[in-house]
Protein backbone atom coordinates (compact mmCIF):
# COMPACT_ATOMS: atom_id res chain seq x y z
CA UNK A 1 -23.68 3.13 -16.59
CA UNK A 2 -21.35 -0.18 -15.96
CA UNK A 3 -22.05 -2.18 -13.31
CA UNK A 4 -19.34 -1.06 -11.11
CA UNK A 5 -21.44 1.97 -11.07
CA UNK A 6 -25.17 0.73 -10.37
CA UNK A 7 -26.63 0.45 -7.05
CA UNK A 8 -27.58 -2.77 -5.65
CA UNK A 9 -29.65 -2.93 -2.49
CA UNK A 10 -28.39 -5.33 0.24
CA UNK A 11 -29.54 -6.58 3.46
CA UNK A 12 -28.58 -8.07 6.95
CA UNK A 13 -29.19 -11.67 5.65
CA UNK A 14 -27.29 -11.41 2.60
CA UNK A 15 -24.12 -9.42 1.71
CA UNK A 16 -22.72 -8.87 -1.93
CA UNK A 17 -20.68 -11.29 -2.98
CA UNK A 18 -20.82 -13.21 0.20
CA UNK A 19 -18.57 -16.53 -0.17
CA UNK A 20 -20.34 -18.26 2.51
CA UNK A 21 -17.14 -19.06 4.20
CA UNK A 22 -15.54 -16.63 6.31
CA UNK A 23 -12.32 -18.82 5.94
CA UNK A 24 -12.10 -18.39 2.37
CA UNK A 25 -12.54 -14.51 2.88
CA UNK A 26 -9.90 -14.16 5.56
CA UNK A 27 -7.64 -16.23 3.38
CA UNK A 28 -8.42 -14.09 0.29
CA UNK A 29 -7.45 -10.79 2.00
CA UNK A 30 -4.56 -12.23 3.39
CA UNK A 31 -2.91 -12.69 -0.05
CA UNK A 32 -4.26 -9.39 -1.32
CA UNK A 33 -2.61 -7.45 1.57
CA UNK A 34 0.44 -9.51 1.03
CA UNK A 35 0.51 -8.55 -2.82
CA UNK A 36 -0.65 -4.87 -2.16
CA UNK A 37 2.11 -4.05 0.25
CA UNK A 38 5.19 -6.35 -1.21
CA UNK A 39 5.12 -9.24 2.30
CA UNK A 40 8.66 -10.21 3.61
CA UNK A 41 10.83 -9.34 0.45
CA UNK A 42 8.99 -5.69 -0.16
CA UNK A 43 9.97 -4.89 4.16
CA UNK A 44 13.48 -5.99 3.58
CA UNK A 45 14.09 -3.92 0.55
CA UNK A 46 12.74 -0.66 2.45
CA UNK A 47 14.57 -1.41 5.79
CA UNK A 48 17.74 -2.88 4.05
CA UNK A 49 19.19 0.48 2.07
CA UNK A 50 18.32 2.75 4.95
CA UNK A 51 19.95 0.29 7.57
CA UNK A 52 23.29 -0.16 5.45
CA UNK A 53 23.60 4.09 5.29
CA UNK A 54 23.29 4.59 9.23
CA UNK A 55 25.61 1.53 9.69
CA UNK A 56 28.29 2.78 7.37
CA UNK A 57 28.26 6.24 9.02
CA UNK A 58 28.19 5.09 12.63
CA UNK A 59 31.51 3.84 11.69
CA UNK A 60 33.34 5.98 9.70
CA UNK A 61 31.04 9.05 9.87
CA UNK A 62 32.25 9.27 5.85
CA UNK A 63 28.67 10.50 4.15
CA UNK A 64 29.39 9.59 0.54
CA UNK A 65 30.59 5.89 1.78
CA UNK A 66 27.34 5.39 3.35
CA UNK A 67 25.25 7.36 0.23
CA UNK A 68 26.51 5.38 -2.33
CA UNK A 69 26.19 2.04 -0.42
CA UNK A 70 22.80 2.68 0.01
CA UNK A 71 22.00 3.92 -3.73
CA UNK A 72 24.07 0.61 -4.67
CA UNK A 73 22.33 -1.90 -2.56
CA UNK A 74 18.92 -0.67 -3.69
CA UNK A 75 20.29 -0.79 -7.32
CA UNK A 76 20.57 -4.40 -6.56
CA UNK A 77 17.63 -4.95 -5.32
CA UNK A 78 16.13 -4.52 -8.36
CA UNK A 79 18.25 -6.04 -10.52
CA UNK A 80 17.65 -9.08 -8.62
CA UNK A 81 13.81 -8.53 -9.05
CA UNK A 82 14.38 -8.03 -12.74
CA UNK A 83 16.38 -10.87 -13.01
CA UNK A 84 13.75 -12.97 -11.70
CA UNK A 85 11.18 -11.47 -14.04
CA UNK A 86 9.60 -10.43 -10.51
CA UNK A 87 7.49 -7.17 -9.78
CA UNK A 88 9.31 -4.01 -9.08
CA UNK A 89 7.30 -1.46 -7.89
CA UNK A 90 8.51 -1.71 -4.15
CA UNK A 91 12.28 -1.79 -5.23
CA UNK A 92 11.92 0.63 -7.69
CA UNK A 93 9.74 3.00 -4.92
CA UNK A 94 13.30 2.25 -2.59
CA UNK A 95 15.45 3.29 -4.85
CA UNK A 96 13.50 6.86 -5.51
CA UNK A 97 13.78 7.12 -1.45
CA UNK A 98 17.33 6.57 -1.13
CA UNK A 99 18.12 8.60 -4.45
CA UNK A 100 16.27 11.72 -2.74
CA UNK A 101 17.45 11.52 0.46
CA UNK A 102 21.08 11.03 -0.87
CA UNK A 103 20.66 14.06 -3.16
CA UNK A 104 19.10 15.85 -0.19
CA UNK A 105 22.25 14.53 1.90
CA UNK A 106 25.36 15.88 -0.24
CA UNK A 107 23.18 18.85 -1.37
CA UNK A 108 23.20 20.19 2.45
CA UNK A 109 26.52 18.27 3.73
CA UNK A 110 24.46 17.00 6.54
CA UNK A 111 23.63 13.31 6.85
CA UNK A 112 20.92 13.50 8.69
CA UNK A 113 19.36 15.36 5.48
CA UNK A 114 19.28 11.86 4.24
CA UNK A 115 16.25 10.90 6.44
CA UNK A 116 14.10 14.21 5.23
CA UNK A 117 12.83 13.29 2.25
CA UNK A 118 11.31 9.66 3.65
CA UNK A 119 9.82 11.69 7.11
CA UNK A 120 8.24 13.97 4.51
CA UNK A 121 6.49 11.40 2.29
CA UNK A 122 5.39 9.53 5.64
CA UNK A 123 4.23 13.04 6.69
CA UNK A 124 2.22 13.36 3.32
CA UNK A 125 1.10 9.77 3.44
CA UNK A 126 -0.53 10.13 6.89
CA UNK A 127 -2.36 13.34 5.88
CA UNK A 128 -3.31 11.94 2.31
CA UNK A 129 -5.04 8.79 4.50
CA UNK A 130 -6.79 10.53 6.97
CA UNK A 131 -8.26 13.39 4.78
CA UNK A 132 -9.46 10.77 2.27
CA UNK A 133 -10.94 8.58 4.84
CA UNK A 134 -13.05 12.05 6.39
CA UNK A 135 -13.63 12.85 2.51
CA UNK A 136 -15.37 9.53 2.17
CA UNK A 137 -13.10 7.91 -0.13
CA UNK A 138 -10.63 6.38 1.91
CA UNK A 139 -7.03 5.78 0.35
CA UNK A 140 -7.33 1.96 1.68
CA UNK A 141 -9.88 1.72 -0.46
CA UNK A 142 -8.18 3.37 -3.67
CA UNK A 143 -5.13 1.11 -3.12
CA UNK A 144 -6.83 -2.42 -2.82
CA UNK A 145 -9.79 -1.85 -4.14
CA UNK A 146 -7.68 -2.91 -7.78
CA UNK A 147 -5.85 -5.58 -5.95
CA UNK A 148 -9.15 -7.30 -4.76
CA UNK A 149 -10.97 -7.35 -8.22
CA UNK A 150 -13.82 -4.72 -6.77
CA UNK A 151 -12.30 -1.15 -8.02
CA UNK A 152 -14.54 1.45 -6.91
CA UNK A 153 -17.65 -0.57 -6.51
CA UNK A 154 -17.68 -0.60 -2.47
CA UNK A 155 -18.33 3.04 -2.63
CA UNK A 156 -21.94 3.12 -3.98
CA UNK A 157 -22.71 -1.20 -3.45
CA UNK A 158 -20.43 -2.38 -0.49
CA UNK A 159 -21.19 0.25 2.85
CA UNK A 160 -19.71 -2.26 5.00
CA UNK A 161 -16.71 -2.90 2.71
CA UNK A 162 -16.65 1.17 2.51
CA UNK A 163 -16.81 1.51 6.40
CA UNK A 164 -13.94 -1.09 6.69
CA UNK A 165 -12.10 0.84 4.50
CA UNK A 166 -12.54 3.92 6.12
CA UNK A 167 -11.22 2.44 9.54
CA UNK A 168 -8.21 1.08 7.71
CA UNK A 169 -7.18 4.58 6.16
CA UNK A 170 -7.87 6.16 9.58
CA UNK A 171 -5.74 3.83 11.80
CA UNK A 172 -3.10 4.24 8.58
CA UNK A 173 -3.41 7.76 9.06
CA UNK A 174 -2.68 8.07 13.04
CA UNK A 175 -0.13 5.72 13.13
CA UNK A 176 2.00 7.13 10.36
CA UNK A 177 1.31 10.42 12.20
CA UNK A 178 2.37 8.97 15.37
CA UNK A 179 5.29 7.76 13.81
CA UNK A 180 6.33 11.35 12.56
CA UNK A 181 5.79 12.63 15.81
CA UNK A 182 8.67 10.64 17.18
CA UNK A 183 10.85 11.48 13.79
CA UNK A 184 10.71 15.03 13.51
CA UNK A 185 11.43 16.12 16.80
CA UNK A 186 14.98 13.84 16.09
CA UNK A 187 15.69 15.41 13.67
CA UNK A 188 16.27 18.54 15.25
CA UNK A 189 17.40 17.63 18.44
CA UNK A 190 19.58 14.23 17.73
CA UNK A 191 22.67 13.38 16.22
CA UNK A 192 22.72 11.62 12.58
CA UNK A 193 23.01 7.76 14.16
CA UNK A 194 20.70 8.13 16.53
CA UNK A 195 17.70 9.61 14.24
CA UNK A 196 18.73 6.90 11.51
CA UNK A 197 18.72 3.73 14.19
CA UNK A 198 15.72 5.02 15.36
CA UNK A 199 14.01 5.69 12.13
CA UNK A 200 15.04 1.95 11.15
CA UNK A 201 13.94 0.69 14.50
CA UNK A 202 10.16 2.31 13.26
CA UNK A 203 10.67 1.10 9.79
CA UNK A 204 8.39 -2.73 10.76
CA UNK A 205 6.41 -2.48 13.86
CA UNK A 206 4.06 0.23 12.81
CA UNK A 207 3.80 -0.74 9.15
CA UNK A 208 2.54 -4.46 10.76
CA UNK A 209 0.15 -2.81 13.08
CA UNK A 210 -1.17 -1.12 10.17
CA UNK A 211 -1.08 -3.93 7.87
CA UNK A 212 -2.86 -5.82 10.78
CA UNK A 213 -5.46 -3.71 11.53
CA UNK A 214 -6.46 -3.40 7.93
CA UNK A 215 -6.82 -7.26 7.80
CA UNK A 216 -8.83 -7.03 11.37
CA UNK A 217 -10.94 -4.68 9.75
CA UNK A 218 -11.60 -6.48 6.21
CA UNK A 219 -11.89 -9.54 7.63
CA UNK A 220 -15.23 -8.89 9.20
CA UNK A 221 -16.20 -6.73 6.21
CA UNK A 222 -18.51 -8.14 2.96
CA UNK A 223 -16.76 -9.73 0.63
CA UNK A 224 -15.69 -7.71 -2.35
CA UNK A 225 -17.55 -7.56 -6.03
CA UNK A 226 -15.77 -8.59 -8.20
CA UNK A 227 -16.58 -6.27 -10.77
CA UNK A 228 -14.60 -7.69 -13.93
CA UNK A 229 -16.54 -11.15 -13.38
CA UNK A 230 -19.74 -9.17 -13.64
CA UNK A 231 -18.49 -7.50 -16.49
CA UNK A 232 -17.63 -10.77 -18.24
CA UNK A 233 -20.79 -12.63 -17.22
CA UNK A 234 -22.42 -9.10 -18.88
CA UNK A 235 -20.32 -9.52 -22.08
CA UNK A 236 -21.04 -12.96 -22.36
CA UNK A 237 -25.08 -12.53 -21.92
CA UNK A 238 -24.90 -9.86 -24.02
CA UNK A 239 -23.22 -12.36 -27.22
CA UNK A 240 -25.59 -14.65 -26.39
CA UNK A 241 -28.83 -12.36 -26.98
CA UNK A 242 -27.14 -11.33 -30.33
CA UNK A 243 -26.51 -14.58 -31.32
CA UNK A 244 -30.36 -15.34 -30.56
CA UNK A 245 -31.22 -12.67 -32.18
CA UNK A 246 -29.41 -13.42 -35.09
CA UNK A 247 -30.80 -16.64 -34.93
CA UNK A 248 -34.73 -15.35 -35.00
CA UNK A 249 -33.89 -13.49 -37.70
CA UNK A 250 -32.49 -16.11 -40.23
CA UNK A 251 -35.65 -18.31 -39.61
């Protein structure tokens, strides 16, 4: 059993892994949440592909003008990250969206095809949060856990952290779901450039609410375990009781 797995008992007056000030917490879930979900740059490079097609094709109404702006821009996007040695999971995750959607797109002949693939991962995502967060192992959780240094302990040592957790994937959940409530209908009943103006207009505001709430939520939450600091401290005791041992033996 590793210590990310062992149960510690905790109580009102003491919380693992406290840091004594609530400052320091906020701060250090700040940056997390920043580095989980990409911050300024990873918003512009999943508003900036879809918001190039829909303006291309309010103009012209041409469909492979706008597809392979929007394939080229996101292209870019990551050359730029690669070019500055930078991470490129949220480019690389914008250019998957745009490739679908465009294959979607000029598989059908119908623009508007070029939003489906995105309203079905959101679809997906919202039901993938919510029935992890009822299941008791909230998607949140899954996602940052990694990101904050804990991994899976807050499940069996960190009920507070879990229950924060759980609140996050559920607002995730609903608002994602809210979101697709106002997308689908669109799509059957509105025009190409008014679903994709729409669906860019949605792109921010409800991504920040849910990026917000999760920080509301964390914020008041224990502080994570750092598990791989427990597992060094353990690695390091553990050396030093062999080296004693060694030590008893030779005299």
């Amino acid at each position: 059993m590793t210590s990310a797995d062992k149960t510690t008992p905790t109580t009102n007056d003491q919380q693992p892994g406290d840091p004594g000030d609530p400052a320091d917490s906020r701060a250090v879930t700040e940056a997390a949440l920043f580095e989980a979900f990409g911050g300024v740059r990873g918003m512009v490079e999943t508003v900036l592909p879809g918001l190039l097609f829909v303006t291309i094709y309010t103009v012209n109404k041409n469909l492979q003008m706008s597809a392979i702006a929007a394939v080229a821009v996101s292209l870019a996007l990551v050359a730029v990250r690669l070019i500055r040695r930078d991470t490129v999971k949220h480019a690389f995750s914008g250019v998957f969206g745009v490739g679908f959607g465009v294959v979607f797109a000029m598989m059908t002949g119908d623009a508007k095809d070029f939003y489906l693939p995105g309203m079905l991962y959101t679809l997906g995502l919202a039901t993938a949060y919510l029935v992890t967060a009822a299941a008791g192992v909230p998607l949140i959780g899954l996602i940052l856990g990694p990101v904050f240094k804990e991994n899976l302990s807050w499940r069996t040592r960190n009920p507070g952290r879990k229950k924060a957790y759980t609140k996050a994937s559920y607002a995730w959940g609903l608002i994602l779901l809210a979101k697709c409530a106002i997308l689908f209908p669109l799509y059957w009943w509105a025009d190409t450039t008014q679903l994709g103006w729409v669906l860019v207009a949605l792109k921010i505001p409800p991504f920040l609410l849910a990026v917000w709430l999760t920080w509301v939520f964390l914020a008041k939450a224990p502080a994570p375990i750092d598990v791989f600091a427990e597992m060094e401290a353990e690695e390091r005791a553990e050396e030093a009781r062999k080296a004693a041992a060694r030590q008893d033996t030779v005299q």
